[in-house]
C-alpha atoms as a PDB file:
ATOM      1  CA  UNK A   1      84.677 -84.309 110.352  1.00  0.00           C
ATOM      2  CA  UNK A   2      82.435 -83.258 113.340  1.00  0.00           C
ATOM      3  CA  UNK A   3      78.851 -81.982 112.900  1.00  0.00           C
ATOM      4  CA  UNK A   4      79.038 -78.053 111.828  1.00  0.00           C
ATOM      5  CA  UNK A   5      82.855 -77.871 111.747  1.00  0.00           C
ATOM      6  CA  UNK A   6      84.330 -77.052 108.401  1.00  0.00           C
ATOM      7  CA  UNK A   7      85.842 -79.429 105.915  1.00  0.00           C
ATOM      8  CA  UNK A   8      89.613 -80.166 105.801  1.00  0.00           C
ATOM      9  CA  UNK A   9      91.799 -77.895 103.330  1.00  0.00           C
ATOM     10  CA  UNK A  10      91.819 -80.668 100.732  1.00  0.00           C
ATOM     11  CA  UNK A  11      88.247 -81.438 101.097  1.00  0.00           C
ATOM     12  CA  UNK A  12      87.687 -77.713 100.137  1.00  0.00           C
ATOM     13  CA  UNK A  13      89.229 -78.018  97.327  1.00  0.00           C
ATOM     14  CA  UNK A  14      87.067 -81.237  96.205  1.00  0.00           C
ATOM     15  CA  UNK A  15      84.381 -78.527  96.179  1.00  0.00           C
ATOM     16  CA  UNK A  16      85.515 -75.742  94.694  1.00  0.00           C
ATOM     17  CA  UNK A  17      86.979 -77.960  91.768  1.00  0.00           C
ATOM     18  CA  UNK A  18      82.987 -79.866  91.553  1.00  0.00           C
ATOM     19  CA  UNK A  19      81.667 -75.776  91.069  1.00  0.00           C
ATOM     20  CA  UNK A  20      84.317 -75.042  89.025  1.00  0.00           C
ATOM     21  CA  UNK A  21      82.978 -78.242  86.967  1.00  0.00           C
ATOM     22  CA  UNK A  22      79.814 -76.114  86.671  1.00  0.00           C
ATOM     23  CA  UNK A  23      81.369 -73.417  85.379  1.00  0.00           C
ATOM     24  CA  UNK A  24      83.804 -75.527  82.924  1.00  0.00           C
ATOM     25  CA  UNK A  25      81.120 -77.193  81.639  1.00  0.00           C
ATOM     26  CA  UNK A  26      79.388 -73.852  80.445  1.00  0.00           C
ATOM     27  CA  UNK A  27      82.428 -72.587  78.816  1.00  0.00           C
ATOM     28  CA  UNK A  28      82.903 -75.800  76.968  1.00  0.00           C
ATOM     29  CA  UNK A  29      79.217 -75.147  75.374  1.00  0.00           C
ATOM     30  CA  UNK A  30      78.123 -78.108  77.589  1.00  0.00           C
ATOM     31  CA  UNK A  31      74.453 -77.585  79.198  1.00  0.00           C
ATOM     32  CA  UNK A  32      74.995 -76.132  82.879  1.00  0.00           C
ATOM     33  CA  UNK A  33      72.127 -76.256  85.083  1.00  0.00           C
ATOM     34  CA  UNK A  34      73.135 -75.458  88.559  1.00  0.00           C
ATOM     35  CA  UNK A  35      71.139 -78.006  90.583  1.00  0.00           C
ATOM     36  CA  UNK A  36      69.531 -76.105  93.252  1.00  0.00           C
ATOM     37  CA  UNK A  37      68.160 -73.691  90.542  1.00  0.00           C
ATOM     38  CA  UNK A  38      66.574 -77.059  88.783  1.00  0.00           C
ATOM     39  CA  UNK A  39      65.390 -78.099  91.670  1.00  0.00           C
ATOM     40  CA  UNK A  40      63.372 -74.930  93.032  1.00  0.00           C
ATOM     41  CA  UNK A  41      61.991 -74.795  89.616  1.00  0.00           C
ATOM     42  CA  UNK A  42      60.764 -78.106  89.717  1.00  0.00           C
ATOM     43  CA  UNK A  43      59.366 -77.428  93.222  1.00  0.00           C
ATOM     44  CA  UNK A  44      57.518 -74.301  92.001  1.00  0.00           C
ATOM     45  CA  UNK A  45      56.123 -76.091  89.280  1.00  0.00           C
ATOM     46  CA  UNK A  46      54.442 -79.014  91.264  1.00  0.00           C
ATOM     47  CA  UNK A  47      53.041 -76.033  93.852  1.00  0.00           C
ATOM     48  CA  UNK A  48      51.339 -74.582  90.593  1.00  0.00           C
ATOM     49  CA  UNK A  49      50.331 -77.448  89.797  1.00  0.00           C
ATOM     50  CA  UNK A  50      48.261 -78.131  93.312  1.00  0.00           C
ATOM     51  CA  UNK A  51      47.078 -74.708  93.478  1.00  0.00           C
ATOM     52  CA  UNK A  52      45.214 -75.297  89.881  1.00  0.00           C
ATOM     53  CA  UNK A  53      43.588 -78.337  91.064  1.00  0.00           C
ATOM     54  CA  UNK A  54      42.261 -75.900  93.921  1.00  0.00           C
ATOM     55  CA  UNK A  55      41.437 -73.489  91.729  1.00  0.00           C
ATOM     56  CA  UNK A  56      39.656 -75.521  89.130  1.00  0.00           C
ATOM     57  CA  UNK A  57      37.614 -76.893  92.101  1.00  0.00           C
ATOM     58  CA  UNK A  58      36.968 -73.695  93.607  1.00  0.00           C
ATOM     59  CA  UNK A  59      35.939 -72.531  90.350  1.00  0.00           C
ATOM     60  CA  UNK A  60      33.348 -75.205  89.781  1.00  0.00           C
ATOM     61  CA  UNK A  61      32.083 -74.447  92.850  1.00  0.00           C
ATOM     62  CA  UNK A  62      31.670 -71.054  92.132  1.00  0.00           C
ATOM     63  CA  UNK A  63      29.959 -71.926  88.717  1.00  0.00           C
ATOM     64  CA  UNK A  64      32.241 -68.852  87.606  1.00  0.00           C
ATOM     65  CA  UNK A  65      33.807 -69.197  84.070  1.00  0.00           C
ATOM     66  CA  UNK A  66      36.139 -66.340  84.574  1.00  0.00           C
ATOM     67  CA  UNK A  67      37.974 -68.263  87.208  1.00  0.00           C
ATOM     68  CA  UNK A  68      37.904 -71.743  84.695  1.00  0.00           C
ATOM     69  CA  UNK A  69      39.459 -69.045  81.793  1.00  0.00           C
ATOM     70  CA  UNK A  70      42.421 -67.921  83.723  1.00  0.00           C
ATOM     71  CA  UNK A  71      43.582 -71.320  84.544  1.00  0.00           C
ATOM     72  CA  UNK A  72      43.194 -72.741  81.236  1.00  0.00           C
ATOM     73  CA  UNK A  73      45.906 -72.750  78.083  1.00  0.00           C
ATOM     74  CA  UNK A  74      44.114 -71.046  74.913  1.00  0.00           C
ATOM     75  CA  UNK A  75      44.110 -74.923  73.329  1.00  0.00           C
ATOM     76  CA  UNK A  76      43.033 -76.818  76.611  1.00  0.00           C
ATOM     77  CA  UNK A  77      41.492 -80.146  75.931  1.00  0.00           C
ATOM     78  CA  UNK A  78      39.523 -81.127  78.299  1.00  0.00           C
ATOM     79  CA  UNK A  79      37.643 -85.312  78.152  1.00  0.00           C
ATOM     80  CA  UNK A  80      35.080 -86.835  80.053  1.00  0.00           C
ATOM     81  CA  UNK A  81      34.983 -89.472  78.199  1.00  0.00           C
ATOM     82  CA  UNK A  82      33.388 -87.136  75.378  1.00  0.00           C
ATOM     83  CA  UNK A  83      36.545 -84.408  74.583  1.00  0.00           C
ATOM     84  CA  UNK A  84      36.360 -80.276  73.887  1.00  0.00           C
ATOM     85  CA  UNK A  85      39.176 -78.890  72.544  1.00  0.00           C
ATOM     86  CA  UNK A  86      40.143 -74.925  72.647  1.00  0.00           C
ATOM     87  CA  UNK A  87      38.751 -72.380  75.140  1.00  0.00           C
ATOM     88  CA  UNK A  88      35.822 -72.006  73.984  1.00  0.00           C
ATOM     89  CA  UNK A  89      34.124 -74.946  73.336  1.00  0.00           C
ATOM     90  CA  UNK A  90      35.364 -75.901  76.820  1.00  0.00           C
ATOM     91  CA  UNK A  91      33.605 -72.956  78.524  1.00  0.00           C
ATOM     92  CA  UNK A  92      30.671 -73.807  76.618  1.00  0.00           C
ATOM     93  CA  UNK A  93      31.156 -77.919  78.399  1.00  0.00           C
ATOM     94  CA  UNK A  94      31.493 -75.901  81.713  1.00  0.00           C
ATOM     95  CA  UNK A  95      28.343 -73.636  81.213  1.00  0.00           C
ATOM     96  CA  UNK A  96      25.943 -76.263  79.891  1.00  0.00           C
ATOM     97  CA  UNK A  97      26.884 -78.763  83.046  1.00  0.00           C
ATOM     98  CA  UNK A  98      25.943 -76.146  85.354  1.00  0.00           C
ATOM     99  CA  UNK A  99      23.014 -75.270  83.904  1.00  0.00           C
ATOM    100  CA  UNK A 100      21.915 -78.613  83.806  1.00  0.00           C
ATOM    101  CA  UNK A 101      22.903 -78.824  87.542  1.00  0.00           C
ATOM    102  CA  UNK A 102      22.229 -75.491  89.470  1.00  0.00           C
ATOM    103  CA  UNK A 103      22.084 -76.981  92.820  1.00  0.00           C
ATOM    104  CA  UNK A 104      25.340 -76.207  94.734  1.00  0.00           C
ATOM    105  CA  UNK A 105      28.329 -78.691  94.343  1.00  0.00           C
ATOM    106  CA  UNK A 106      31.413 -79.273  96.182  1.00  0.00           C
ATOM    107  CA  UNK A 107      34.866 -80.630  94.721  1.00  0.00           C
ATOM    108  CA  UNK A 108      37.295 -82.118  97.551  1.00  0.00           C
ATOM    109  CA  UNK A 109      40.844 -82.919  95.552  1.00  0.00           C
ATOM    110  CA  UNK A 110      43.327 -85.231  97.666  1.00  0.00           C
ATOM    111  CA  UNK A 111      46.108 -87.438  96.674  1.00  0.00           C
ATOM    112  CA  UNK A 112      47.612 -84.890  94.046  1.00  0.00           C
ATOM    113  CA  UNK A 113      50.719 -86.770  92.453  1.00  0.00           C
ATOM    114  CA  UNK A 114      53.477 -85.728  90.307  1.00  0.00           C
ATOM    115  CA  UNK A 115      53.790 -88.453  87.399  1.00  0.00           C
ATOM    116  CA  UNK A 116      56.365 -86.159  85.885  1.00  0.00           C
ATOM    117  CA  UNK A 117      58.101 -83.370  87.078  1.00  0.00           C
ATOM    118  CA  UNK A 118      59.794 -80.692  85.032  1.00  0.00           C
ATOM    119  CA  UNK A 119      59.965 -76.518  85.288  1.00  0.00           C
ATOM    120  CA  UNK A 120      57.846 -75.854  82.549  1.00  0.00           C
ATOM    121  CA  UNK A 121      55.916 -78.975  81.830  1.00  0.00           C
ATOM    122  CA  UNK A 122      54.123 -81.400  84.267  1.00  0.00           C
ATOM    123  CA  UNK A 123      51.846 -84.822  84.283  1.00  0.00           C
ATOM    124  CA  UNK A 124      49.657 -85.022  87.535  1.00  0.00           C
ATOM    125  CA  UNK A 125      46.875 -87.175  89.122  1.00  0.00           C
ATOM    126  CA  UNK A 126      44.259 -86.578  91.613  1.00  0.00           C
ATOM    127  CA  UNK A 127      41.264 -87.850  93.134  1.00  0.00           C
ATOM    128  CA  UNK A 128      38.697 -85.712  93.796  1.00  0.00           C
ATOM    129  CA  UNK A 129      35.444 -86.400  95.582  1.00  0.00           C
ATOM    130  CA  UNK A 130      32.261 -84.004  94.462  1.00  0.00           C
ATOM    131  CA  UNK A 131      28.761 -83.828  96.564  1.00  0.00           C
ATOM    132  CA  UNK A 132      25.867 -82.299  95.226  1.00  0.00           C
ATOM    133  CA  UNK A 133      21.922 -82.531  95.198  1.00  0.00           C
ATOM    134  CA  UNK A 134      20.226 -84.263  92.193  1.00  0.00           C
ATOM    135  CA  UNK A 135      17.392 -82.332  90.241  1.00  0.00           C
ATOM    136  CA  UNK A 136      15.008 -83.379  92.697  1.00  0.00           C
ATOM    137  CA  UNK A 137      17.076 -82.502  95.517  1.00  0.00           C
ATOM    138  CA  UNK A 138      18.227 -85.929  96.175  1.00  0.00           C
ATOM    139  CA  UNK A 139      21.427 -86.293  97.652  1.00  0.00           C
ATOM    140  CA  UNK A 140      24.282 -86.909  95.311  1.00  0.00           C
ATOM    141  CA  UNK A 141      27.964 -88.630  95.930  1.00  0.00           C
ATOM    142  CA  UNK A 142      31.024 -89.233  93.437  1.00  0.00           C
ATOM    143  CA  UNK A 143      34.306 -89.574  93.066  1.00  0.00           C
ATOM    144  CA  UNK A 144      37.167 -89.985  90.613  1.00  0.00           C
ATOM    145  CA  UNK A 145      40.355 -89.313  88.707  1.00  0.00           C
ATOM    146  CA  UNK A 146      41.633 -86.065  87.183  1.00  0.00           C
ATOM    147  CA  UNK A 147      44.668 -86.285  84.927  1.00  0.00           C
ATOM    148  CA  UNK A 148      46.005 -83.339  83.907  1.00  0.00           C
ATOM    149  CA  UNK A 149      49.099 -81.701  81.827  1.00  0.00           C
ATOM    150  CA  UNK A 150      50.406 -78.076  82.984  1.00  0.00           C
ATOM    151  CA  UNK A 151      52.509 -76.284  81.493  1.00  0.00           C
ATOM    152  CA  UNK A 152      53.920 -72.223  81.362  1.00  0.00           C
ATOM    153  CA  UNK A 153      52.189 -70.209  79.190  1.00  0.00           C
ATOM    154  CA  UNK A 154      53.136 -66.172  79.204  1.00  0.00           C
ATOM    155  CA  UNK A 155      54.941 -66.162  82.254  1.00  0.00           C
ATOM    156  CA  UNK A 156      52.465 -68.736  84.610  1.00  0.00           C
ATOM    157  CA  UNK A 157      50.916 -72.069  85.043  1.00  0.00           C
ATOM    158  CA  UNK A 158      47.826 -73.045  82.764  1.00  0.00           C
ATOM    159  CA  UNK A 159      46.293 -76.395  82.625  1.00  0.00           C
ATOM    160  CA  UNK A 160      47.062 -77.452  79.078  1.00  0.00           C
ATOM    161  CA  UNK A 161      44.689 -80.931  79.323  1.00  0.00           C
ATOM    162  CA  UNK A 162      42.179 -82.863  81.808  1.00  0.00           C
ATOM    163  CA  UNK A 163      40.579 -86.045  81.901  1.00  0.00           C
ATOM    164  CA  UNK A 164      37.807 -86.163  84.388  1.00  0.00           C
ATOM    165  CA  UNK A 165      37.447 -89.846  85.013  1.00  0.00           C
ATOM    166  CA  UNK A 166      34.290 -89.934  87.170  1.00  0.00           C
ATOM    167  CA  UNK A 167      33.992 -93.576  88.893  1.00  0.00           C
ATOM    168  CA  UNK A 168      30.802 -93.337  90.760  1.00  0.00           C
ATOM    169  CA  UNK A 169      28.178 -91.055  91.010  1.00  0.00           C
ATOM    170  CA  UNK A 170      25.360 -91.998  93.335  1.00  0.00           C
ATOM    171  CA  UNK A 171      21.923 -91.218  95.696  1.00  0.00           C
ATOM    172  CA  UNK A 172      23.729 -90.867  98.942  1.00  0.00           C
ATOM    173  CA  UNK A 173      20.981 -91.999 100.467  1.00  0.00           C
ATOM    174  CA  UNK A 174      21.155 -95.407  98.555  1.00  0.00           C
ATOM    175  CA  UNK A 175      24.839 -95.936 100.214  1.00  0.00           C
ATOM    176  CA  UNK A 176      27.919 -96.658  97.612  1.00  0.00           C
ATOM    177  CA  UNK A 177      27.849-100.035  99.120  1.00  0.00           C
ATOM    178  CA  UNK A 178      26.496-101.774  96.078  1.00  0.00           C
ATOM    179  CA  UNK A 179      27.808 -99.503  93.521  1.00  0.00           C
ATOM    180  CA  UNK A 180      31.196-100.278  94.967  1.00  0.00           C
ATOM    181  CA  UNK A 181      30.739-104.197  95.031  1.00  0.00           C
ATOM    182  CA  UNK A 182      29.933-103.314  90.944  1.00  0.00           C
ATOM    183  CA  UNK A 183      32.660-101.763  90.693  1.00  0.00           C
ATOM    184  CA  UNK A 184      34.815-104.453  92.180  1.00  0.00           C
ATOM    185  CA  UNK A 185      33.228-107.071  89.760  1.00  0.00           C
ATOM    186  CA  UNK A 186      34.068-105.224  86.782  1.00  0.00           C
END
């Protein structure tokens, strides 16, 4: 068959009978799930997914717990290694850490992976890297892992759990050089 020319009669009718499978299968009482519908579902879940990672970052940024609320499920658990579980005793995490920290921050998230991928429930990863100025306005550097569920909650995307694994947090002006070789001989 040549590029953009239509199939053969009896090629046709290969697909109509693989739709009419489709349809077969759903008067049988089988599960049908038309692909393409699975598929954009799936896609629309992993865009969620990075724009909550941008929004969680923005919203630390911000320092604005309004912004963390609407992205979070009612029963979010959030660990750092210490955990909070519910909405408000994760707010509370939130508010102490940036009162502890007023200085302005800034949360870059790259390398956002789908571990598993399905329209209502996903597993992701992502690095982040955060800058910031220490107490004494001392330059600060880190980076690290988030691991996150999302999942649909009333019609939209929620983060349902985080771990914030934070792998180095250092005085930019002391380099990462050594803290890295520490790492390394862990």
């Amino acid at each position: 068959m040549r590029p953009g020319s239509l199939p053969a009669p009896r090629e046709r009718r290969l697909i109509v009978t693989r739709r009419q499978a489709w349809s077969y299968a759903a008067d049988v009482g089988e599960a049908a799930v038309d692909p393409i519908e699975e598929r954009v579902a799936r896609q629309e879940a992993a865009e969620a997914t990075r724009g909550l990672f941008a929004a969680y970052a923005d919203a630390n940024d911000a320092k604005h717990l309004g912004q963390l609320e609407a992205i979070f499920a009612p029963d979010v658990v959030v660990s750092t290694p210490a955990t909070w579980s519910g909405l408000a005793q994760v707010l509370g995490f939130y508010r102490q850490a940036w009162a502890s920290s007023p200085l302005p921050s800034r949360h870059f998230v790259s390398n956002v992976a789908m571990r598993r991928l399905e329209p209502d429930f996903v597993e992701a990863t992502a690095y982040f890297l955060y800058v910031t100025a220490g107490a004494d306005e001392r330059p600060m550097i880190g980076w690290g892992t988030y691991r996150t569920t999302v999942v649909s909650h009333d019609g939209r995307y929620v983060i349902a759990t985080l771990d914030i694994a934070m792998d180095l947090l250092v005085d930019a002006r002391d380099g990462w050089g050594a803290a890295m070789s520490a790492l390394a001989s862990r």
